[in-house]
C-alpha atoms as a PDB file:
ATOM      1  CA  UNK A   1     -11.479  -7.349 -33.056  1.00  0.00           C
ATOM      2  CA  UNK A   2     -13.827  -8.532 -30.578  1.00  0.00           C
ATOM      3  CA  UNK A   3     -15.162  -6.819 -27.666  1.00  0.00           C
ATOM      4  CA  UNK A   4     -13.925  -9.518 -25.502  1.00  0.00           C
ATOM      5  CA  UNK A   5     -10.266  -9.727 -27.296  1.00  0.00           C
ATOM      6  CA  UNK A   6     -10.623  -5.360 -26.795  1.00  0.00           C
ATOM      7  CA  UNK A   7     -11.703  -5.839 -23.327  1.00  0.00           C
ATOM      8  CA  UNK A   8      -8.512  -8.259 -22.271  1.00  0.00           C
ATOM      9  CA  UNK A   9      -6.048  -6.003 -24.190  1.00  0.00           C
ATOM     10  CA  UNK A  10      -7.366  -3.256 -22.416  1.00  0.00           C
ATOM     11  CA  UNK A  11      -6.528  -5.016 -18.969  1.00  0.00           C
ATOM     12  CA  UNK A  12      -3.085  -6.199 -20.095  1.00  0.00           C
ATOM     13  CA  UNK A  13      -2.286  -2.275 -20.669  1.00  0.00           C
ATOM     14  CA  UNK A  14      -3.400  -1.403 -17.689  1.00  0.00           C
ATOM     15  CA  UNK A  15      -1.458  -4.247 -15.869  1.00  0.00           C
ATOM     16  CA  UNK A  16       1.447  -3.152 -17.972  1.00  0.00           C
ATOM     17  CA  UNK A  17       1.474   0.557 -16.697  1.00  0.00           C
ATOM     18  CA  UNK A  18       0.585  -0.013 -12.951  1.00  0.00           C
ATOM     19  CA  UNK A  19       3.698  -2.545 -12.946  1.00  0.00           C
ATOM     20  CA  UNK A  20       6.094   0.234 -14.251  1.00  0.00           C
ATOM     21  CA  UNK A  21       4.752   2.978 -11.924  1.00  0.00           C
ATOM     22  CA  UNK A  22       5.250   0.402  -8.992  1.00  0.00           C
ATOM     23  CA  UNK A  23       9.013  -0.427 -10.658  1.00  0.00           C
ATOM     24  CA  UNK A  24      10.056   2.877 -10.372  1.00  0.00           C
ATOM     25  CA  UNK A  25       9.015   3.107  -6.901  1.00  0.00           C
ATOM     26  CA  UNK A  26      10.650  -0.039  -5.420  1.00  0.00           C
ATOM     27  CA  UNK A  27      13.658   0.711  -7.499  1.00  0.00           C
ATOM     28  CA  UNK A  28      13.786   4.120  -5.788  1.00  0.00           C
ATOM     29  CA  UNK A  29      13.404   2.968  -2.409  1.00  0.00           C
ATOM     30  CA  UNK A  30      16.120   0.370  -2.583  1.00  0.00           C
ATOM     31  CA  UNK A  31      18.444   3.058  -3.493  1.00  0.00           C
ATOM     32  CA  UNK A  32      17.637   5.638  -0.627  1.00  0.00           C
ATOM     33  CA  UNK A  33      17.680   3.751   2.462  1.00  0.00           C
ATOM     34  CA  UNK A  34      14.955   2.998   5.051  1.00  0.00           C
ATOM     35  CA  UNK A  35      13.361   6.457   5.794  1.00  0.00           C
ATOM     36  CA  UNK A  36      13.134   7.588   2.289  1.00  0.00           C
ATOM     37  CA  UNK A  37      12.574   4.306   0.702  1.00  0.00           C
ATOM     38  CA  UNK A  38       9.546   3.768   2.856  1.00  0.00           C
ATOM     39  CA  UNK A  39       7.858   7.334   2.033  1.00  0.00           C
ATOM     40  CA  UNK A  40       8.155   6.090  -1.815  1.00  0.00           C
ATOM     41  CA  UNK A  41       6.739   3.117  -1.193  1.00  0.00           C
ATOM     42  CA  UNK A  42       3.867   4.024   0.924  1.00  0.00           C
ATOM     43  CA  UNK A  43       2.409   6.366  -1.855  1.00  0.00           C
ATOM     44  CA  UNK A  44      -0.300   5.138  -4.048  1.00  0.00           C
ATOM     45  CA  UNK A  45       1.709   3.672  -6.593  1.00  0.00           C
ATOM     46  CA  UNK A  46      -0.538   0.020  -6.448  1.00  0.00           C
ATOM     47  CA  UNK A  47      -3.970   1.606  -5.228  1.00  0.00           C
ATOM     48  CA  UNK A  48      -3.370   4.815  -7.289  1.00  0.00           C
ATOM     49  CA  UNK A  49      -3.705   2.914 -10.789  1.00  0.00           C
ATOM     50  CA  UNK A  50      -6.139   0.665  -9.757  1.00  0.00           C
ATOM     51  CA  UNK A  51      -8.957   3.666  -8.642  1.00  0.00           C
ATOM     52  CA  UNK A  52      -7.712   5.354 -12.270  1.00  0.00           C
ATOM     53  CA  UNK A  53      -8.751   3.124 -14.479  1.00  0.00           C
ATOM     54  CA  UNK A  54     -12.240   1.977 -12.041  1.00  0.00           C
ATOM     55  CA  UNK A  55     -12.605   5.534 -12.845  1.00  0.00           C
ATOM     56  CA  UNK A  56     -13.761   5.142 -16.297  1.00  0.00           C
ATOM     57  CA  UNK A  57     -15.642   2.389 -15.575  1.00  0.00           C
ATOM     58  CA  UNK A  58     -17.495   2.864 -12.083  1.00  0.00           C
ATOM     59  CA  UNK A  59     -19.597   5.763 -10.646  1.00  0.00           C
ATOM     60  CA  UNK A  60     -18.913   7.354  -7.869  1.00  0.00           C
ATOM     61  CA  UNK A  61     -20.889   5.555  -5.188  1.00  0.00           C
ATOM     62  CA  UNK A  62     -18.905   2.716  -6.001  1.00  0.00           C
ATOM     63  CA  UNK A  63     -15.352   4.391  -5.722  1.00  0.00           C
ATOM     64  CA  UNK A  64     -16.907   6.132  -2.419  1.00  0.00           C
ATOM     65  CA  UNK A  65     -17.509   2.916  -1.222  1.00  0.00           C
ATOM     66  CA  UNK A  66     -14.201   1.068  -2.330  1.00  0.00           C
ATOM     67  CA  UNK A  67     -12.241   3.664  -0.407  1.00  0.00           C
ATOM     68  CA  UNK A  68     -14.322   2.603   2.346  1.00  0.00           C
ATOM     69  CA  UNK A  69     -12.611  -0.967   1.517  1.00  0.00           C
ATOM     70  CA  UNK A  70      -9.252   0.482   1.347  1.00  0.00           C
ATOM     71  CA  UNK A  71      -9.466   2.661   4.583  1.00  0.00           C
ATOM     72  CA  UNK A  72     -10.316  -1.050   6.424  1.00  0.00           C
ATOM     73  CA  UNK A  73      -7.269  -2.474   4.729  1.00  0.00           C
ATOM     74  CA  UNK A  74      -5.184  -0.050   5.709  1.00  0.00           C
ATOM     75  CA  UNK A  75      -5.419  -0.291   9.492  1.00  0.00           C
ATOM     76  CA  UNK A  76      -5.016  -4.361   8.957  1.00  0.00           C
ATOM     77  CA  UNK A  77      -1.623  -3.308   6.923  1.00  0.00           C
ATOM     78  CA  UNK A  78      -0.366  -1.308  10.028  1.00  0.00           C
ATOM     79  CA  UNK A  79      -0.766  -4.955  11.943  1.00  0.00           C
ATOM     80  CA  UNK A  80       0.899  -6.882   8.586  1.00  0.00           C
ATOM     81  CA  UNK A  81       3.933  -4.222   8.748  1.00  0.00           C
ATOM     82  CA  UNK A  82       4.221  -4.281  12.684  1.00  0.00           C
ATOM     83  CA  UNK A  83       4.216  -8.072  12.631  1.00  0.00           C
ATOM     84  CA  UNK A  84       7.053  -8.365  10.104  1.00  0.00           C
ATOM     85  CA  UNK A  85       9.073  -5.827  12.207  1.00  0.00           C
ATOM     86  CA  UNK A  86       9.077  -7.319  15.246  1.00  0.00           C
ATOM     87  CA  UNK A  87       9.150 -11.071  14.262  1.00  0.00           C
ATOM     88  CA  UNK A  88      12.242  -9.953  11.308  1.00  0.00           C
ATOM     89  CA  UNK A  89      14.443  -8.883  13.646  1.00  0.00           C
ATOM     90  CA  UNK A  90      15.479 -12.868  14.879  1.00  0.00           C
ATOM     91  CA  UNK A  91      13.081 -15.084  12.695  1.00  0.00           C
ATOM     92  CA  UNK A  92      13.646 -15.977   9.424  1.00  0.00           C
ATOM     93  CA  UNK A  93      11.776 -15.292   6.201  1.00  0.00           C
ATOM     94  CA  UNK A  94       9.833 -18.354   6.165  1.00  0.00           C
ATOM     95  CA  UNK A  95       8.619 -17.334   9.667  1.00  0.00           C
ATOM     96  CA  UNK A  96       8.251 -13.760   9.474  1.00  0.00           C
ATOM     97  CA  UNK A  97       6.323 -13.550   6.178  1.00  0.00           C
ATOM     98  CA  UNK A  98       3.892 -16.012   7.018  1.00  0.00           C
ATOM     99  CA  UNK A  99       2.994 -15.114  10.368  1.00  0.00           C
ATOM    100  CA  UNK A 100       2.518 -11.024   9.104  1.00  0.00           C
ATOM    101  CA  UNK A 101       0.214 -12.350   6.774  1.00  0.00           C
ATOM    102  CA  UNK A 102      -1.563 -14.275   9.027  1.00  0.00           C
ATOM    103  CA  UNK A 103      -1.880 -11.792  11.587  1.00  0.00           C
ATOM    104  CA  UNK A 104      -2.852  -9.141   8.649  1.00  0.00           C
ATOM    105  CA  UNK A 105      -5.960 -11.726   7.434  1.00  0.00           C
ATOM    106  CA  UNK A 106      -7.104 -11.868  11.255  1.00  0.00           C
ATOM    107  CA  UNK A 107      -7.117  -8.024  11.534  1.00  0.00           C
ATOM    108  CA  UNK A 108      -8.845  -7.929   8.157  1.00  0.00           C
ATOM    109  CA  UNK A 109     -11.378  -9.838   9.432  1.00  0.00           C
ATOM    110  CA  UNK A 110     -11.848  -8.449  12.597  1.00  0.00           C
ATOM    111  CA  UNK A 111     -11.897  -5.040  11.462  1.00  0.00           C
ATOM    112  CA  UNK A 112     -14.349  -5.323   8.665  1.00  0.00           C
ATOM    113  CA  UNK A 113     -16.938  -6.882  11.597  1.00  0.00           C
ATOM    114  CA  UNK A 114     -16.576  -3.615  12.923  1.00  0.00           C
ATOM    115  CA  UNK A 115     -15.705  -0.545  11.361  1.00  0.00           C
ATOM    116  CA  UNK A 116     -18.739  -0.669   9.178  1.00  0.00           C
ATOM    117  CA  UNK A 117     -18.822   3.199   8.711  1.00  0.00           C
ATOM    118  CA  UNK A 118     -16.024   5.777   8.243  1.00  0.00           C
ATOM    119  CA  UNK A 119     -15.493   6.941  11.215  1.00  0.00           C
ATOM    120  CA  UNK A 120     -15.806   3.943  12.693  1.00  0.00           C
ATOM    121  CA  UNK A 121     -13.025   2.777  10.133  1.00  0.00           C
ATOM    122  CA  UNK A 122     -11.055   6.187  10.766  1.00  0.00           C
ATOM    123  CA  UNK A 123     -11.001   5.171  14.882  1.00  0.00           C
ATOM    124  CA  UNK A 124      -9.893   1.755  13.994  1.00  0.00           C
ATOM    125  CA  UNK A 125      -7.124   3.369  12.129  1.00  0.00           C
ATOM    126  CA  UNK A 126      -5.964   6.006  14.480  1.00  0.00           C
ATOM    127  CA  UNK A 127      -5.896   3.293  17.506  1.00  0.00           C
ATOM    128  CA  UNK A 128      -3.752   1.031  15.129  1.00  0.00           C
ATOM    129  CA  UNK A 129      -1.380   3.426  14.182  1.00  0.00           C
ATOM    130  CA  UNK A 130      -0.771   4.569  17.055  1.00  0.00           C
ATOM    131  CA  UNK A 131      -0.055   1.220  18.632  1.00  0.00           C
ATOM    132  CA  UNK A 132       1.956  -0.099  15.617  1.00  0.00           C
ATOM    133  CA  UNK A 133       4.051   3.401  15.801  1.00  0.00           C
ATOM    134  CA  UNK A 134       5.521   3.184  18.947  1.00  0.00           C
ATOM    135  CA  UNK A 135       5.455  -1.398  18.643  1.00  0.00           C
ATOM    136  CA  UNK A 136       8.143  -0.588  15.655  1.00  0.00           C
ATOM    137  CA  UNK A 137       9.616   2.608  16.695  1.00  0.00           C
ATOM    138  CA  UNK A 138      13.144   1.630  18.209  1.00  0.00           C
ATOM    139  CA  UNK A 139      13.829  -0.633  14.428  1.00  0.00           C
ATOM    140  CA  UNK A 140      13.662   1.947  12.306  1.00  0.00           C
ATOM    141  CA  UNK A 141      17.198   3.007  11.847  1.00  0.00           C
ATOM    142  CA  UNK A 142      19.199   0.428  10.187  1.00  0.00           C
ATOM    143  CA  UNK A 143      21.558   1.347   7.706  1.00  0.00           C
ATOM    144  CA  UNK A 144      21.356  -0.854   4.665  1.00  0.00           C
ATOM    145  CA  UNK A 145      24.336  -1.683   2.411  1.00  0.00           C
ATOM    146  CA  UNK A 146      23.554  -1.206  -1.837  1.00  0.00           C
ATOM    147  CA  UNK A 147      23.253  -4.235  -3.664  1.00  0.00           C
ATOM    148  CA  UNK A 148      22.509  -4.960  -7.453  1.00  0.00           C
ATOM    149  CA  UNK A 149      19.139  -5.324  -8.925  1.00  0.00           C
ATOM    150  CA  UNK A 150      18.588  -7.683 -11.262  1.00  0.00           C
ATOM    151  CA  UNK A 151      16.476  -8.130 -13.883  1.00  0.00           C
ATOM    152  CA  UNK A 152      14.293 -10.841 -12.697  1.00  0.00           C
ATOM    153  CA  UNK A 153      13.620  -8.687  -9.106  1.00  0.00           C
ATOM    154  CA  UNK A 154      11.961  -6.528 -12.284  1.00  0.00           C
ATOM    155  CA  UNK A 155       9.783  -9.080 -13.537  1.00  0.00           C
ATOM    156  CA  UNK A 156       8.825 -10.449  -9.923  1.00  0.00           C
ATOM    157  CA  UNK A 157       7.139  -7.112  -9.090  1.00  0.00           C
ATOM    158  CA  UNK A 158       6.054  -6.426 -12.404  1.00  0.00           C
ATOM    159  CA  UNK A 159       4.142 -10.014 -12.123  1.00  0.00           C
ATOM    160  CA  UNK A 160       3.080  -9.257  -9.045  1.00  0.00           C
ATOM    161  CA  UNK A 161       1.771  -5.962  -9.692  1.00  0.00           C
ATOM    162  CA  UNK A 162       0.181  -6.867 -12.781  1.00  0.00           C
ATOM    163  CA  UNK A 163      -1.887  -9.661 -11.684  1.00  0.00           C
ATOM    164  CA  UNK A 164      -3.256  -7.802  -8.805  1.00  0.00           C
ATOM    165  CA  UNK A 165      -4.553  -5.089 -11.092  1.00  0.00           C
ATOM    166  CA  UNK A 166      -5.602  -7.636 -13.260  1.00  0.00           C
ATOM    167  CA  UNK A 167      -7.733  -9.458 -10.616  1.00  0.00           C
ATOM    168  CA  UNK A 168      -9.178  -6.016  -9.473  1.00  0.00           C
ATOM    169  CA  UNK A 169      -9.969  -5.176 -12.816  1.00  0.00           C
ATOM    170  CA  UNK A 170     -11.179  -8.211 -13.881  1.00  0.00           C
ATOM    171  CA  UNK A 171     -13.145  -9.187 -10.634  1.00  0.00           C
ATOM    172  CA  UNK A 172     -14.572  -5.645  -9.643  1.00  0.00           C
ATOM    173  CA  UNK A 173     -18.173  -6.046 -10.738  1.00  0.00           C
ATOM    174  CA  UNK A 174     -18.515  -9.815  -8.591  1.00  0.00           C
ATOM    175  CA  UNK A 175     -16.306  -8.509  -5.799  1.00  0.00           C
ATOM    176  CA  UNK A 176     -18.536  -5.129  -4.915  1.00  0.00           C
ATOM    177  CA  UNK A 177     -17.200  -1.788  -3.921  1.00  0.00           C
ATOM    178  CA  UNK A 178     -15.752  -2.763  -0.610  1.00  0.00           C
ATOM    179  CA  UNK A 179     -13.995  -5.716  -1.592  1.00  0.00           C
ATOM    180  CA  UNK A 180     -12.659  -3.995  -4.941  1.00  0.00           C
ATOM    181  CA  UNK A 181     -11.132  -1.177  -2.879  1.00  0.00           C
ATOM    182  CA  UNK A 182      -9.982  -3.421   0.441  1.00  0.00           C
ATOM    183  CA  UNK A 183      -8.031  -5.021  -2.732  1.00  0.00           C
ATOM    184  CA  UNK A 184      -6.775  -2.013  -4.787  1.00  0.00           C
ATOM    185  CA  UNK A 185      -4.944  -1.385  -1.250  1.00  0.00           C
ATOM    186  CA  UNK A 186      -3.759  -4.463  -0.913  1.00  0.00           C
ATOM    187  CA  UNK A 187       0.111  -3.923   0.507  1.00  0.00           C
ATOM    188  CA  UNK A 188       1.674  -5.451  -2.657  1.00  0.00           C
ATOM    189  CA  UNK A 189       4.692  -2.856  -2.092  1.00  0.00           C
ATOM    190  CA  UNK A 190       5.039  -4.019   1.154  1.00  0.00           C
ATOM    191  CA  UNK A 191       5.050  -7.554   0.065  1.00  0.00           C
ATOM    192  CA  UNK A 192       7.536  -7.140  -2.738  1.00  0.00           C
ATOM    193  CA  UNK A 193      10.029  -5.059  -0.505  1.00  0.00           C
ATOM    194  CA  UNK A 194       9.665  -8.408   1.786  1.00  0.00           C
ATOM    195  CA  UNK A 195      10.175 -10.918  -0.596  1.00  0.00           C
ATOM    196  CA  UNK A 196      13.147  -9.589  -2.227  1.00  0.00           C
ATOM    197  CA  UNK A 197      15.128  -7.689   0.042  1.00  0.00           C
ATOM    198  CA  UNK A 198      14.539  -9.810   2.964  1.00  0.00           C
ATOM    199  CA  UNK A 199      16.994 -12.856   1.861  1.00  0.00           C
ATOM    200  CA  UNK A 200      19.431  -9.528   0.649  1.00  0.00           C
ATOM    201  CA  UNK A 201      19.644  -7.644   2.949  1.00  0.00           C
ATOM    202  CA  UNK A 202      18.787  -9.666   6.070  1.00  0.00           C
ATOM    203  CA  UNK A 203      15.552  -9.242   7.878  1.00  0.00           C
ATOM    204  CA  UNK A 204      16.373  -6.008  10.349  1.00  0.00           C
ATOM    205  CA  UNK A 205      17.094  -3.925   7.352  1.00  0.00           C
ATOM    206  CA  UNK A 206      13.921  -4.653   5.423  1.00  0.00           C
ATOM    207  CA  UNK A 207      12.020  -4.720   8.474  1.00  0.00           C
ATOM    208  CA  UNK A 208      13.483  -0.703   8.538  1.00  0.00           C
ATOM    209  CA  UNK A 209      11.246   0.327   5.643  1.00  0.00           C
ATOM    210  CA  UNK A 210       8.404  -1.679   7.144  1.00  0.00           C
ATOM    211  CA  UNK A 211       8.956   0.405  10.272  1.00  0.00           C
ATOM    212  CA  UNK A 212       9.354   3.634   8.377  1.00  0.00           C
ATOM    213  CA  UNK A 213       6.374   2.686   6.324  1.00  0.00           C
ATOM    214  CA  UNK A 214       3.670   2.915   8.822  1.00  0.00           C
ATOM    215  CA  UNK A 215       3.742   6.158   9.530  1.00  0.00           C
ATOM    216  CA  UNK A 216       3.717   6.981   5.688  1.00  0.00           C
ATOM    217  CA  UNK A 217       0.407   4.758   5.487  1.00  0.00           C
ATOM    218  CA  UNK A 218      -1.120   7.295   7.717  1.00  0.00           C
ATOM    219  CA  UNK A 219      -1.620   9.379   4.868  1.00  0.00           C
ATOM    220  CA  UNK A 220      -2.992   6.890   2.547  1.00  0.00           C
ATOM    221  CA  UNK A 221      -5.764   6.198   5.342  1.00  0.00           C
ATOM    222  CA  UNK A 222      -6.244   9.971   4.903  1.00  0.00           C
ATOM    223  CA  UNK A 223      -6.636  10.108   1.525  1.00  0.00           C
ATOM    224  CA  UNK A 224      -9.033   7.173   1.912  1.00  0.00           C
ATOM    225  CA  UNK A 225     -11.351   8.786   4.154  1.00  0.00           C
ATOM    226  CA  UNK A 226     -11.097  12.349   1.937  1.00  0.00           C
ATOM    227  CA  UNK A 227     -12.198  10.312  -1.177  1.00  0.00           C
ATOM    228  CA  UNK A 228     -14.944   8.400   0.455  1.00  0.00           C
ATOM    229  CA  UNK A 229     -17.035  11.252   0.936  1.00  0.00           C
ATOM    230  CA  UNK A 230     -15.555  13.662  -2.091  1.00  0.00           C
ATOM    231  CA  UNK A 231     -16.173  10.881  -4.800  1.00  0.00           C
ATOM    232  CA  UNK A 232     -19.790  12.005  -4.096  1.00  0.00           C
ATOM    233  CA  UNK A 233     -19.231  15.308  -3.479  1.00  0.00           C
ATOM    234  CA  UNK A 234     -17.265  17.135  -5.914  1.00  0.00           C
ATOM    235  CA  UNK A 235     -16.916  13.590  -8.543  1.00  0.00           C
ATOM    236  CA  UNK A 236     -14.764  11.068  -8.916  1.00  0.00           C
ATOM    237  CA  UNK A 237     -11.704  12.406 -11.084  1.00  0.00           C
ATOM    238  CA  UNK A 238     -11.418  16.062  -8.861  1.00  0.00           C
ATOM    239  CA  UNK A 239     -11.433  13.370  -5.913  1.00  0.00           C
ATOM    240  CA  UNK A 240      -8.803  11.301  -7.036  1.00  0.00           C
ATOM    241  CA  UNK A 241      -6.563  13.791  -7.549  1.00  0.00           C
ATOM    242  CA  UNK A 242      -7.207  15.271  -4.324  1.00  0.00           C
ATOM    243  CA  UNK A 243      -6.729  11.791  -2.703  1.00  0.00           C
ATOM    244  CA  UNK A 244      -3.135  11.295  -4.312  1.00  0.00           C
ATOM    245  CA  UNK A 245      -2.286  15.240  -3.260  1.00  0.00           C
ATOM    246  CA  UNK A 246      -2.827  14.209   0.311  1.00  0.00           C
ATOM    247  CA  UNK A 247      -0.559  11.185  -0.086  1.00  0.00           C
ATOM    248  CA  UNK A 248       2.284  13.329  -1.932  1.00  0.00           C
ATOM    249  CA  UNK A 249       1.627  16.406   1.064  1.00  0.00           C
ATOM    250  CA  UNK A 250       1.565  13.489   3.529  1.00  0.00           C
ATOM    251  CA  UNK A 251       4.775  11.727   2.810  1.00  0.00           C
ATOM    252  CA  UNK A 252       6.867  15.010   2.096  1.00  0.00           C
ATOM    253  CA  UNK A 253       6.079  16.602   5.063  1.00  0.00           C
ATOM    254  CA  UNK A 254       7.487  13.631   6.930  1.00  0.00           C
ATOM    255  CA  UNK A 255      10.435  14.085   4.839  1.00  0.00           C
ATOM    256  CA  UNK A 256      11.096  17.353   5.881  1.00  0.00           C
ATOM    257  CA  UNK A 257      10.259  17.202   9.606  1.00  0.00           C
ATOM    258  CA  UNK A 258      12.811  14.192   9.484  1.00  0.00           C
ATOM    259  CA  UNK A 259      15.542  16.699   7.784  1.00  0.00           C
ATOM    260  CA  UNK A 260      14.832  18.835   9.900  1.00  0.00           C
ATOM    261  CA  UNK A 261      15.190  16.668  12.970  1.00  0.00           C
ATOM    262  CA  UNK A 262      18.191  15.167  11.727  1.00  0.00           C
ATOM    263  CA  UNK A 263      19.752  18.911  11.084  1.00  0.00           C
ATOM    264  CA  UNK A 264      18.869  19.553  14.721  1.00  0.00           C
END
């Protein structure tokens, strides 16, 4: 077999597994409402895959400098999610979809022009967080009714997943570091959720996991930053792994404070 014929199968595996780790996790968000749902989805379950198998094939100045890409992306997701929340709750898909990823290309933009360094990208993200918390706060609690999966919602976001790693895979030597790892974060989870479940379950209830979602993305941003400077540091496997135990520590402490509230 050919190196190149090797070298494609190898990509089609890899597309392969990232679309059944990202399966799993839709699948489980649909099935435990807004809150929960949204904590699922906001782990690492697109990025996460992507950085593992750059692993093998990058050093670590380049995955430093990806999650430099990915911390950018992140704050520009906060303005993608915030945009579909508020525009969901009286515009239709068509509308609402659009216009998030329009706003989320203009924040792209503007924030790469700036937050050239990591702290730099770290304020950008703390200042749009903050503003996109309390922008989607009062639409976060809407109860949403169980429908049936079917087997094509499957192959959407396995497509969808799939390509993207593909591309990132593919592309990651002519992109660069930071636009590999603004595109390993690219909210394809977020995306999916929207394209599906919007038509479903009308747009206020998918905009719920939106909502809940940003405050779950806080953690990715975190894990971002960490592996920018740990890739370096410590290498670029113990980094990883650190990165996605921030993301897991993130996400379920949210879940219990929001037990706890709720117990309260």
């Amino acid at each position: 077999m050919s190196p190149e014929t090797l070298f494609w199968l190898a990509i089609a595996v890899k597309m392969v597994i990232a679309a059944s780790v990202v399966i799993g996790a839709t699948v489980a968000a649909e099935r435990t409402g807004p809150m929960i749902g949204a904590l699922i989805a906001t782990l690492p379950v697109s990025a996460g895959p992507a950085y593992f198998f750059l692993a093998f094939e990058k050093d670590a100045a380049f995955i430093s400098q990806g999650a430099l890409g990915s911390l950018i992306l992140n704050a520009a997701t906060a303005v993608y999610a915030a945009t579909y929340v508020l525009l969901a709750q009286r515009q239709p898909f068509i509308i609402a979809v659009p216009s998030a990823i329009a706003a989320w290309l203009a924040s792209l933009f503007l924030f790469s022009q700036f937050a050239r360094t990591p702290w730099a990208a770290a304020a950008v993200n703390v200042v749009t967080f903050g503003t996109a918390y309390f922008a989607v706060r009062p639409y976060r609690d809407v109860r949403m009714k169980r429908l049936k999966l079917y087997w094509y919602d499957f192959a959407f976001r396995a497509g969808l997943v799939g390509t993207l790693v593909g591309i990132i895979l593919s592309l990651s030597a002519a992109l660069g570091p930071l636009a590999t790892g603004a595109l390993a974060a690219f909210p394809i989870i977020f995306t999916s959720i929207m394209l599906i479940l919007h038509n479903r379950y009308g747009g206020p209830a998918c905009a719920a996991v939106m909502a809940n979602g940003i405050i779950g993305l806080v953690g990715f941003g975190l894990a971002a930053f960490v592996l920018h400077y740990a890739a370096v540091a410590i290498g670029v496997v113990p980094a990883l792994l650190l990165a996605l135990a921030i993301t897991v520590v993130w996400n379920f402490g949210i879940f219990l404070l929001k037990n706890r509230q709720k117990a309260a």
